[in-house]
N, C-alpha and C. Protein backbone atom coordinates (compact mmCIF):
# COMPACT_ATOMS: atom_id res chain seq x y z
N UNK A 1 66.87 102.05 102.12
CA UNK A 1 65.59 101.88 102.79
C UNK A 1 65.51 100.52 103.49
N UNK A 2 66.20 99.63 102.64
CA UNK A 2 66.21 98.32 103.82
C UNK A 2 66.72 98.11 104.60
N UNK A 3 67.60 99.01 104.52
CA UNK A 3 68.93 99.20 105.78
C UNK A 3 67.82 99.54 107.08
N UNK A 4 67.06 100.31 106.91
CA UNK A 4 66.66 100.74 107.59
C UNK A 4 65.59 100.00 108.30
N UNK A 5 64.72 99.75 107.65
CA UNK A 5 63.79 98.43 108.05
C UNK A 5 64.72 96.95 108.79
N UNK A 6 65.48 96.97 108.20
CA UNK A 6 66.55 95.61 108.79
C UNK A 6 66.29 96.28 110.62
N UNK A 7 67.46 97.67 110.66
CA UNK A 7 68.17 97.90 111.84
C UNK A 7 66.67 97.74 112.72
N UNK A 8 65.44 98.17 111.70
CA UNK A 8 64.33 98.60 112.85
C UNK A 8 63.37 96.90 113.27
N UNK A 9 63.72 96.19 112.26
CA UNK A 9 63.27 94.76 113.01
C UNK A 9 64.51 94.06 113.65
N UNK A 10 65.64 94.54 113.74
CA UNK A 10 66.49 94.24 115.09
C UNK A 10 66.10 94.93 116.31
N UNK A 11 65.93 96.08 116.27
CA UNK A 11 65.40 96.82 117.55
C UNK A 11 64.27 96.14 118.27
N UNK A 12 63.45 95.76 116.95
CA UNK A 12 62.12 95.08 117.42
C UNK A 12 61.80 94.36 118.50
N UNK A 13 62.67 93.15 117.70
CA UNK A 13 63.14 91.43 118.11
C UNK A 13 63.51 91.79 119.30
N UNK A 14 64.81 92.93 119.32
CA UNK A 14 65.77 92.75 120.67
C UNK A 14 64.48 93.57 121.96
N UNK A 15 63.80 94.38 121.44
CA UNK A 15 63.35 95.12 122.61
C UNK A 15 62.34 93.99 122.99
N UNK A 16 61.97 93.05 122.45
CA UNK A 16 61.05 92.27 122.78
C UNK A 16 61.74 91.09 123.58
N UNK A 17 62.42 90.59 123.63
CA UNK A 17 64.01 90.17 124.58
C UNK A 17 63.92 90.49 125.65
N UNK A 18 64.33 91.75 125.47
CA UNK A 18 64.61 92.58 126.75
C UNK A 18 63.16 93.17 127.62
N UNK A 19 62.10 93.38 126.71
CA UNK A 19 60.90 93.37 128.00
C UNK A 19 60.69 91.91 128.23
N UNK A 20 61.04 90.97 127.62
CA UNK A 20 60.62 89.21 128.22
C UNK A 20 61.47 88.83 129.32
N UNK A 21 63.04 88.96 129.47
CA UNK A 21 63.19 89.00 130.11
C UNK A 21 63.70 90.18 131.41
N UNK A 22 63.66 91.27 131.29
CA UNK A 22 62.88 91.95 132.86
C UNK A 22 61.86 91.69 133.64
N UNK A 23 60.92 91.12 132.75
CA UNK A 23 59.88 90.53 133.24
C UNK A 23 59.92 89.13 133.77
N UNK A 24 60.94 88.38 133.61
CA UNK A 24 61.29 87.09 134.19
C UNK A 24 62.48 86.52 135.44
N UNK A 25 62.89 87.86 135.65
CA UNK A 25 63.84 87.83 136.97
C UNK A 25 63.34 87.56 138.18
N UNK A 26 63.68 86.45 138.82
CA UNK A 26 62.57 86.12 140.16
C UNK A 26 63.61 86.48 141.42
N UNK A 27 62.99 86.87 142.24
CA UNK A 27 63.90 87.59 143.49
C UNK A 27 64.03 86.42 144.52
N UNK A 28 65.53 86.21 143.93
CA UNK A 28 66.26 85.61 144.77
C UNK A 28 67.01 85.75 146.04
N UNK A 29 66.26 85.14 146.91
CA UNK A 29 66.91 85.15 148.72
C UNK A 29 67.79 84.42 149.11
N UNK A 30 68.74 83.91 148.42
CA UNK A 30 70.52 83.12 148.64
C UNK A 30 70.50 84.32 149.57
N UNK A 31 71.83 83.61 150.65
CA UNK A 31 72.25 84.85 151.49
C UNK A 31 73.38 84.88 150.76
N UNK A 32 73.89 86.68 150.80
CA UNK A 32 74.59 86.97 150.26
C UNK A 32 75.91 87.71 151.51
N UNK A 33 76.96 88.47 151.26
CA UNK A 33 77.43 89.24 152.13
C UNK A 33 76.99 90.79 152.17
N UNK A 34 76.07 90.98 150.88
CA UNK A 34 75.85 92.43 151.29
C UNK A 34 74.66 92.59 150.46
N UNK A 35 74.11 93.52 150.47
CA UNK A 35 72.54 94.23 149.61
C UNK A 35 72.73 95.59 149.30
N UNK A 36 72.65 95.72 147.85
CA UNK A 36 73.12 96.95 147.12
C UNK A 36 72.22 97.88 146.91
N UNK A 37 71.56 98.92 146.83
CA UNK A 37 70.55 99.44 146.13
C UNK A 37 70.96 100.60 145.25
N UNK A 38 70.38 100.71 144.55
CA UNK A 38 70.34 101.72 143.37
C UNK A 38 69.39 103.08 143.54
N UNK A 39 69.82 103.65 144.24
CA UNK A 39 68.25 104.36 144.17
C UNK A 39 67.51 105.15 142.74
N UNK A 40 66.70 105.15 143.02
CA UNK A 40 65.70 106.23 141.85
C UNK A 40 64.89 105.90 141.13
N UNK A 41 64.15 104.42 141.96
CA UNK A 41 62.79 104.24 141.54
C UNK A 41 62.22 103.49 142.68
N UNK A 42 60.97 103.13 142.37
CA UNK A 42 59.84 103.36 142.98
C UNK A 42 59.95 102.03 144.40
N UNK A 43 60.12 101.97 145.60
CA UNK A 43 60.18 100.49 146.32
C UNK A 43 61.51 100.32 146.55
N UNK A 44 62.55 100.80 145.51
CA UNK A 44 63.91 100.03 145.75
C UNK A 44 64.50 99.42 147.84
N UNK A 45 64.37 100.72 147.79
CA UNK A 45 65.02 100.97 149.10
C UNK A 45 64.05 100.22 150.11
N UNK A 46 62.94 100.30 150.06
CA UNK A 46 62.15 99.49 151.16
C UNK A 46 62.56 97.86 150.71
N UNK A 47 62.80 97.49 149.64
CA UNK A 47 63.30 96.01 149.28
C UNK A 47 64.56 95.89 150.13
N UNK A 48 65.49 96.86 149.37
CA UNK A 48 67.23 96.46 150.16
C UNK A 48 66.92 96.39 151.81
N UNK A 49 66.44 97.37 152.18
CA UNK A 49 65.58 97.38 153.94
C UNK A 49 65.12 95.93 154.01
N UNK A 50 63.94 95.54 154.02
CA UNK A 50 63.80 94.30 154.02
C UNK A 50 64.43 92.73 153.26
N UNK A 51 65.51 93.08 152.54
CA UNK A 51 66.29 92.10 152.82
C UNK A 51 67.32 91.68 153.85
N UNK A 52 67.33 93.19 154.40
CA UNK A 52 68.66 92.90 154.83
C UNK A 52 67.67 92.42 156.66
N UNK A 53 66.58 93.23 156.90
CA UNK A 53 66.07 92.47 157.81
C UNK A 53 65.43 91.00 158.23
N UNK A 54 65.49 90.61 157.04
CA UNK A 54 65.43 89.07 156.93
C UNK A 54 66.84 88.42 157.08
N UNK A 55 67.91 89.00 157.37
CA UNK A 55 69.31 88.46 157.01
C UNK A 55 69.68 87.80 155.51
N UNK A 56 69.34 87.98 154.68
CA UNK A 56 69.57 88.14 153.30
C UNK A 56 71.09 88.60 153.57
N UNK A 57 71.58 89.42 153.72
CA UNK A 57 72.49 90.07 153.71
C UNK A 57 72.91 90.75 155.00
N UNK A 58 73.98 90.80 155.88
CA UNK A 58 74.60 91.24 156.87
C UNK A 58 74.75 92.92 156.43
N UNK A 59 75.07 93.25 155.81
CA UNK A 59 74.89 94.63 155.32
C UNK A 59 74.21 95.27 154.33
N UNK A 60 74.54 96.75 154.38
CA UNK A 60 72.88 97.40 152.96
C UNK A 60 73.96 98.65 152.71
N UNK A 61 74.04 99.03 151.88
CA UNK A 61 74.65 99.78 150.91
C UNK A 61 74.01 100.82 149.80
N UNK A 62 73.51 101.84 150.16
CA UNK A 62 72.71 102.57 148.96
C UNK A 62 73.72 103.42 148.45
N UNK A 63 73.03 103.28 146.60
CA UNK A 63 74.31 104.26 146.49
C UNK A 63 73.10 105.26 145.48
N UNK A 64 73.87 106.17 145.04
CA UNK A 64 73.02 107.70 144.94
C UNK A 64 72.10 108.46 145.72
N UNK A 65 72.55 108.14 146.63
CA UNK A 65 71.54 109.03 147.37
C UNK A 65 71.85 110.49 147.83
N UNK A 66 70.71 111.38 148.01
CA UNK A 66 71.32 113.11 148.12
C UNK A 66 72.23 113.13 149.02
N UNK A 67 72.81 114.63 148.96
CA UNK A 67 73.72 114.82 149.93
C UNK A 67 73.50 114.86 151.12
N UNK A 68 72.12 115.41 151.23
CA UNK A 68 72.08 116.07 152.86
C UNK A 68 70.53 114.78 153.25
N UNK A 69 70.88 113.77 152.84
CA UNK A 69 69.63 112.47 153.50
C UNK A 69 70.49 112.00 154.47
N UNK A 70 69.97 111.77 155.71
CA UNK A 70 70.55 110.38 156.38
C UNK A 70 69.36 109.07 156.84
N UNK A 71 70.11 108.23 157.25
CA UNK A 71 69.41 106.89 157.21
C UNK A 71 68.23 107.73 158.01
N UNK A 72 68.30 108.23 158.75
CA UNK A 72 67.24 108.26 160.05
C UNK A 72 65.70 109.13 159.03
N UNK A 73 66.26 109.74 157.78
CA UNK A 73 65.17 110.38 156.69
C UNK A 73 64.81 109.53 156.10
N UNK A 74 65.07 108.28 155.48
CA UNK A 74 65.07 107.46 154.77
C UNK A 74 63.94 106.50 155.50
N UNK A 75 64.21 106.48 156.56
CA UNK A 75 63.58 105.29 157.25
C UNK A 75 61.88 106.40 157.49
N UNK A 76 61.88 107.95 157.97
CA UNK A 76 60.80 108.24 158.43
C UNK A 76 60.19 108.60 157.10
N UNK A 77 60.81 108.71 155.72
CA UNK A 77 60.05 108.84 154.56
C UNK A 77 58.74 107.93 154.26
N UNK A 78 59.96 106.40 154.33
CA UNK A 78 59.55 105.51 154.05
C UNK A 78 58.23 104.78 154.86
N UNK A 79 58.58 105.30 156.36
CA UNK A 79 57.84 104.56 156.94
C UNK A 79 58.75 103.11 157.40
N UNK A 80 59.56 102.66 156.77
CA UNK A 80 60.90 101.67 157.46
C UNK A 80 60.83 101.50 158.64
N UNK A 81 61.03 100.14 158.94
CA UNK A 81 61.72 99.65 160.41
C UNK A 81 62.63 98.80 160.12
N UNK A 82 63.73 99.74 160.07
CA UNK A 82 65.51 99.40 160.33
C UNK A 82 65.69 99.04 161.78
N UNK A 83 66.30 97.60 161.75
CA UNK A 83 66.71 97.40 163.20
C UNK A 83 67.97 97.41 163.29
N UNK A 84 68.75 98.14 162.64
CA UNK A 84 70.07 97.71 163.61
C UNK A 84 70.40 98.97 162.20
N UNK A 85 70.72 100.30 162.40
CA UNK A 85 71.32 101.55 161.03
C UNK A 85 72.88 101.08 161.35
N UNK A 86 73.05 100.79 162.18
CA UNK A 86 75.45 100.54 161.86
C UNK A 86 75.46 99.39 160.99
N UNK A 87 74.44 98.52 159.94
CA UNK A 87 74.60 97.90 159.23
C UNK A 87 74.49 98.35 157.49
N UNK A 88 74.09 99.78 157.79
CA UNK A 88 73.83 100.99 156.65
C UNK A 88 74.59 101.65 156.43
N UNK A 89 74.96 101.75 155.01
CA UNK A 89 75.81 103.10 154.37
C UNK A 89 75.15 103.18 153.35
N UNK A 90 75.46 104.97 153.64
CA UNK A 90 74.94 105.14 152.48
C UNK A 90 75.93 106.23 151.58
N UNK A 91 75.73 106.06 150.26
CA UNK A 91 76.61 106.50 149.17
C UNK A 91 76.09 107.58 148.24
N UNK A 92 77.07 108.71 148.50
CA UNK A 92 76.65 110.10 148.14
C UNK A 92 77.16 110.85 146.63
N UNK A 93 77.93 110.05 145.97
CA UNK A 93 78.67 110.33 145.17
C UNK A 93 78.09 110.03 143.88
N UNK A 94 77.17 108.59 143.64
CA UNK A 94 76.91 108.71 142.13
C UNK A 94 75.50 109.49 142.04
N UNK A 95 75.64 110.22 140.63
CA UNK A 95 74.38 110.70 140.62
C UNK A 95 73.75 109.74 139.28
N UNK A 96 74.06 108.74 138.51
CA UNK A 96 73.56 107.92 137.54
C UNK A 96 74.27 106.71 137.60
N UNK A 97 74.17 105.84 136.46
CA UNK A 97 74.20 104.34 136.63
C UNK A 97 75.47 104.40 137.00
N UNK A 98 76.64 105.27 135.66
CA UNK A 98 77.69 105.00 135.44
C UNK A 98 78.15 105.26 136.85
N UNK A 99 78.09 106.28 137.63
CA UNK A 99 78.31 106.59 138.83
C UNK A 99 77.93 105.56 139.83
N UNK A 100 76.74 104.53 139.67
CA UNK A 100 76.52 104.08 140.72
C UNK A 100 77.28 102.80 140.41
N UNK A 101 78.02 102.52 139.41
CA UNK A 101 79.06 101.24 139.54
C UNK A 101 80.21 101.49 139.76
N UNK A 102 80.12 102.64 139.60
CA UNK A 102 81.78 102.94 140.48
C UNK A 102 82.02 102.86 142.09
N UNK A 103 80.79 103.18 142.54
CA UNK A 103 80.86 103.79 144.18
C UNK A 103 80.43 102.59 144.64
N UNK A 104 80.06 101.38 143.81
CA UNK A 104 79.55 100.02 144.33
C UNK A 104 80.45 99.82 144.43
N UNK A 105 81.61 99.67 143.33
CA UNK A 105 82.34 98.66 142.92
C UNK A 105 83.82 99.64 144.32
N UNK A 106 83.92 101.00 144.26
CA UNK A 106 85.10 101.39 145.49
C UNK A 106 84.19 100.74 147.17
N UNK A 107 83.02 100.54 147.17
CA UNK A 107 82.27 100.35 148.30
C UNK A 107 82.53 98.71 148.99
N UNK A 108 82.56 98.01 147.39
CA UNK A 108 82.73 96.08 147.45
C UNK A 108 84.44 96.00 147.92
N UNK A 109 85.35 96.34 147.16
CA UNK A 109 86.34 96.48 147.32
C UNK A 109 87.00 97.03 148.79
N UNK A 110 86.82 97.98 149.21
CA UNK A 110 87.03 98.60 150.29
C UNK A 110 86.61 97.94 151.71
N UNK A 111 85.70 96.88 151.17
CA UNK A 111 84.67 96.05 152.71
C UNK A 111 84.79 94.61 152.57
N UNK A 112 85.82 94.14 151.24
CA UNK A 112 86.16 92.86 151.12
C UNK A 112 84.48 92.07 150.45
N UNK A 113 83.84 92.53 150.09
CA UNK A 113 82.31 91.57 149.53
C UNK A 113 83.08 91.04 148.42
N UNK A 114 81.90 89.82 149.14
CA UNK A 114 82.25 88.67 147.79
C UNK A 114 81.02 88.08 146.83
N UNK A 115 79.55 88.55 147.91
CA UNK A 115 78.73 88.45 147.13
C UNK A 115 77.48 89.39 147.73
N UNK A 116 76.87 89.93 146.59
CA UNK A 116 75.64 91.03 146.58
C UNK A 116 74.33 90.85 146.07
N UNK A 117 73.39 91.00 146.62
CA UNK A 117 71.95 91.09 145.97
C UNK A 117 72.25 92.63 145.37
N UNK A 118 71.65 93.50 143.84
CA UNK A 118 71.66 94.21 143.64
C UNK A 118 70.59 94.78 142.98
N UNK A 119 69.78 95.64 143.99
CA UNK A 119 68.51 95.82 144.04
C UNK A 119 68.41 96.98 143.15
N UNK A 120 67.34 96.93 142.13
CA UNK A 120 66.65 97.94 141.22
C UNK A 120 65.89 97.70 140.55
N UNK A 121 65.23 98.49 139.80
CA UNK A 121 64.13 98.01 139.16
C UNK A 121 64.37 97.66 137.92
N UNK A 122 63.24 96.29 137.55
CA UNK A 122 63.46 95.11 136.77
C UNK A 122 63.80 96.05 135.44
N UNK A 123 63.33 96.98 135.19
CA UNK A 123 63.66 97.36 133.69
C UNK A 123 65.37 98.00 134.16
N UNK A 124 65.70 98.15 135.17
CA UNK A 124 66.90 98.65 134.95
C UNK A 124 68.13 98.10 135.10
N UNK A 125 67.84 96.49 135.75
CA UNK A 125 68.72 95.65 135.85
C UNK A 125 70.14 95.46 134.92
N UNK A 126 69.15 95.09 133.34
CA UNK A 126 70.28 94.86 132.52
C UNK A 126 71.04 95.80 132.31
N UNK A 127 71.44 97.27 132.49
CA UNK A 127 72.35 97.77 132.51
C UNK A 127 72.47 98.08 133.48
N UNK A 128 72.26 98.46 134.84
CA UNK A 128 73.02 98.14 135.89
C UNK A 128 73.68 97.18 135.66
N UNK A 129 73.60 96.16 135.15
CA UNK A 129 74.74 94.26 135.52
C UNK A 129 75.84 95.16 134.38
N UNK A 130 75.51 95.92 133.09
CA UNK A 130 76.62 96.01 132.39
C UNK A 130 77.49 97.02 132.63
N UNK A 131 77.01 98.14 133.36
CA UNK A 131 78.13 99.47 133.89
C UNK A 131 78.94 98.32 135.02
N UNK A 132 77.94 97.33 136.20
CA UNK A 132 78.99 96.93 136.96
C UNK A 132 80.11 95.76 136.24
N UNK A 133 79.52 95.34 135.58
CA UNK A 133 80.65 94.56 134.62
C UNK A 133 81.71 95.02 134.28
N UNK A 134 81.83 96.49 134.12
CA UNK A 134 83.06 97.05 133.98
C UNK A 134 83.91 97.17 134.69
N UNK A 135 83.85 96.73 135.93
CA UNK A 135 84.58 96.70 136.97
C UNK A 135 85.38 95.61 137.38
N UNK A 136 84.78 94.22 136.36
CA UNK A 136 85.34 92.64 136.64
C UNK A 136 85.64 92.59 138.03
N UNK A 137 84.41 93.13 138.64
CA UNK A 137 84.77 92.61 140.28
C UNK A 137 84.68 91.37 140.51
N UNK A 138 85.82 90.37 141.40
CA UNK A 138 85.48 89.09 141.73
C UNK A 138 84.56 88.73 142.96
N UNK A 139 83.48 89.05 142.48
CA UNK A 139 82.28 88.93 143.37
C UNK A 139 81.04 88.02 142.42
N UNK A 140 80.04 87.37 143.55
CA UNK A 140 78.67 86.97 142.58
C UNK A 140 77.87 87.77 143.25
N UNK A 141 77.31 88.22 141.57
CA UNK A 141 75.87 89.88 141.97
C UNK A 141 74.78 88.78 141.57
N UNK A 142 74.10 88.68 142.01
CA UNK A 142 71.99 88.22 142.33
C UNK A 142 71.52 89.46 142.13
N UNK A 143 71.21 89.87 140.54
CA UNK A 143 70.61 90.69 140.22
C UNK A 143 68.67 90.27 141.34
N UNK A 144 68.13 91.62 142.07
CA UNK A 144 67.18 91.47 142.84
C UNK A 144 66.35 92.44 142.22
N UNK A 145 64.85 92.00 141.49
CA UNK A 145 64.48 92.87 140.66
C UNK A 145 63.22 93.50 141.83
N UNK A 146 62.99 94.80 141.37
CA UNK A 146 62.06 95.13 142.14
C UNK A 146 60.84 95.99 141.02
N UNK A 147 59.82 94.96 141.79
CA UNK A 147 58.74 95.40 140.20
C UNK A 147 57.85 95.85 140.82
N UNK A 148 57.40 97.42 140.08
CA UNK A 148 56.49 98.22 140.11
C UNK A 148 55.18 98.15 139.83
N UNK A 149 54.12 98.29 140.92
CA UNK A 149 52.58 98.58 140.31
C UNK A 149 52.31 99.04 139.02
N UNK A 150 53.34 99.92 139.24
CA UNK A 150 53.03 101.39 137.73
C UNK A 150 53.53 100.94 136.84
N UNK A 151 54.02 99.98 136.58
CA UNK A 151 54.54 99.31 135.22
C UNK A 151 53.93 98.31 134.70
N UNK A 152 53.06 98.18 133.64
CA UNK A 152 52.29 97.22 133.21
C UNK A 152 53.23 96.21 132.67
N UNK A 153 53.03 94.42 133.45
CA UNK A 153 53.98 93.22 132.62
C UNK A 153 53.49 93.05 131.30
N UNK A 154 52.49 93.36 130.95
CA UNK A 154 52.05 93.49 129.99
C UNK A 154 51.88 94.82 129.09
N UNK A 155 53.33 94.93 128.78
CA UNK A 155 53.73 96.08 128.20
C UNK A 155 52.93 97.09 127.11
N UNK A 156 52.59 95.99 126.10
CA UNK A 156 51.77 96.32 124.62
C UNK A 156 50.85 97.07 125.12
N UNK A 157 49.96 96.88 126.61
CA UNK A 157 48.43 97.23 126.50
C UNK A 157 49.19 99.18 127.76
N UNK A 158 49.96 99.47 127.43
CA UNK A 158 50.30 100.52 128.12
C UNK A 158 51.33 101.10 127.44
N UNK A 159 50.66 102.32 126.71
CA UNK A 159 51.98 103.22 126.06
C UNK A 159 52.97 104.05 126.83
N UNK A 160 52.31 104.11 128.12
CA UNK A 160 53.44 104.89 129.10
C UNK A 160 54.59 103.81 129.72
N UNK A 161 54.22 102.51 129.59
CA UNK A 161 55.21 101.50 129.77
C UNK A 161 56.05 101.16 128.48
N UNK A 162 55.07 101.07 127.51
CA UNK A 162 56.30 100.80 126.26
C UNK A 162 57.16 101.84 126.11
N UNK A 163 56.82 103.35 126.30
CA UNK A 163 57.74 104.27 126.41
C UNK A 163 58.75 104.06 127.53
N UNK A 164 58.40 104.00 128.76
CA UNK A 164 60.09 104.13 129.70
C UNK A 164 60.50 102.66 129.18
N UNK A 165 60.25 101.50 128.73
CA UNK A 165 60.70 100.28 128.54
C UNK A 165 61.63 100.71 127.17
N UNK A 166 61.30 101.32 126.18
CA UNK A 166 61.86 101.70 125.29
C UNK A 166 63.17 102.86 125.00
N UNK A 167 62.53 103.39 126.29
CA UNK A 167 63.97 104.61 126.60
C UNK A 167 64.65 103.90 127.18
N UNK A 168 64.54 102.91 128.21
CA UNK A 168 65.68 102.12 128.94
C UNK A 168 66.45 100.83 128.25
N UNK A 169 65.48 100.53 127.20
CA UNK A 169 66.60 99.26 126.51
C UNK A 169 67.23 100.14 125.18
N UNK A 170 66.76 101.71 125.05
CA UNK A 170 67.79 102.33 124.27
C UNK A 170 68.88 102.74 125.16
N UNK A 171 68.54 103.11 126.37
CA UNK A 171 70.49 103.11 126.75
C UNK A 171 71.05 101.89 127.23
N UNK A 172 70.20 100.97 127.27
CA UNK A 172 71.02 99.53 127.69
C UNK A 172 71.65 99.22 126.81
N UNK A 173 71.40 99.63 124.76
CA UNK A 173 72.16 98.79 124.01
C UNK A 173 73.15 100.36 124.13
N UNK A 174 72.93 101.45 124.04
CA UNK A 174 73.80 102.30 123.68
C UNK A 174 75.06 101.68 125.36
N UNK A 175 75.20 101.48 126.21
CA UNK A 175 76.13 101.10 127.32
C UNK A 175 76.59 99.92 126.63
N UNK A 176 76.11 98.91 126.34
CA UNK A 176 76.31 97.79 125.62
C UNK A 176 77.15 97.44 124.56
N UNK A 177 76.86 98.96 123.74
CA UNK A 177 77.67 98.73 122.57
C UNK A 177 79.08 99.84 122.66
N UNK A 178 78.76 100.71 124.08
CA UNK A 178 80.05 101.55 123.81
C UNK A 178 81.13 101.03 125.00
N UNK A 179 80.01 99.84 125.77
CA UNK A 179 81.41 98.99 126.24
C UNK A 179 81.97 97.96 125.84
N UNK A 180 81.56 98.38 124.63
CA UNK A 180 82.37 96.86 123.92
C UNK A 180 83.46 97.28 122.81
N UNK A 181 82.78 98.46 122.20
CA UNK A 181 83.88 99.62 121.07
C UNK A 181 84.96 99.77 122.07
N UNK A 182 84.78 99.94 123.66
CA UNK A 182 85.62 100.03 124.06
C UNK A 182 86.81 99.14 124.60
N UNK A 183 86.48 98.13 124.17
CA UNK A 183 87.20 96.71 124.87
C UNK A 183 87.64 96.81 123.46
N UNK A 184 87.39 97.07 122.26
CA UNK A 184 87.81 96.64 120.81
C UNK A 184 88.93 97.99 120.76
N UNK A 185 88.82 98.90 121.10
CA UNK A 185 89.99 100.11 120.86
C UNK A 185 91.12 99.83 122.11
N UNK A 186 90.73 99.26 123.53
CA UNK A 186 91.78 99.13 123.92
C UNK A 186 92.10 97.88 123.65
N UNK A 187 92.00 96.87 122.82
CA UNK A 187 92.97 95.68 122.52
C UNK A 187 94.56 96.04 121.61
């Protein structure tokens, strides 16, 4: 029984960590060589858009996005004003995180980047940084958080926030801990 109480005031502590800092990532405008986005929440893409129209970044890079979107849907969804789309790709292949650090990481590689803003939302950052970690790309990522109306910073006073905050720092430690079992089995 204390086993159990132990593991559940580690969860506690740590989930309280991890909503302090998502909530403390400030969006940083270093210019970079490229702007990443993640799609599949709320703003992302109008952020990577407007960084890259500020010159933040010489290029924009989305990755998960459907099969049959092109920039020119993206922009009339959104409402967007893209000035210059031959500075856009977009990436059709991942359909989740694990997927979207792969198609970053063949996307960085393939175009020579050396450094990325990598746009998503603040609760999803920390594992986005750890699927792309698996890649030991020699690049610097500027995690670029993009924070939602619909998400209360003040987590406690919103059970529909402590819930997705709580489903997302349960697969951040479950990525966390099975990329590290995995660095311990291949030694």
């Amino acid at each position: 029984m204390s086993l159990f109480f132990g593991a559940l005031l580690l969860w506690c502590v740590g989930f309280v960590l991890f909503a302090r800092q998502i909530n403390s990532y400030s969006q940083n405008k270093d210019i970079t060589d490229a702007v990443v986005v993640l799609t599949g929440g709320r703003h992302r893409i109008e952020e990577g858009v407007s960084l890259l129209n500020a010159g933040i970044g010489s290029r924009l890079f989305i990755s998960g996005v459907s099969k049959n979107i092109s920039i020119a849907d993206i922009a009339q969804r959104s409402g967007l004003k893209i000035r210059d789309a031959r500075q856009i790709e977009l990436g059709y292949e991942a359909t989740d995180t694990i997927g979207n650090a792969a198609e970053i990481s063949r996307w960085v590689q393939k175009n020579d980047i050396r450094s990325i803003h990598l746009v998503t939302s603040n609760y999803h950052l920390p594992r986005a940084l750890e699927e792309l970690s698996v890649y030991q790309l020699p690049i610097e990522v500027i995690a670029y958080p993009v924070y939602s109306e619909k998400i209360a910073h003040k987590w406690w006073h919103s059970f529909a926030t402590f819930k997705l905050l709580a489903a997302e720092y349960n697969k951040f430690l479950y990525t966390y801990f099975n990329h590290r079992i995995q660095q311990i089995v291949e030694m």
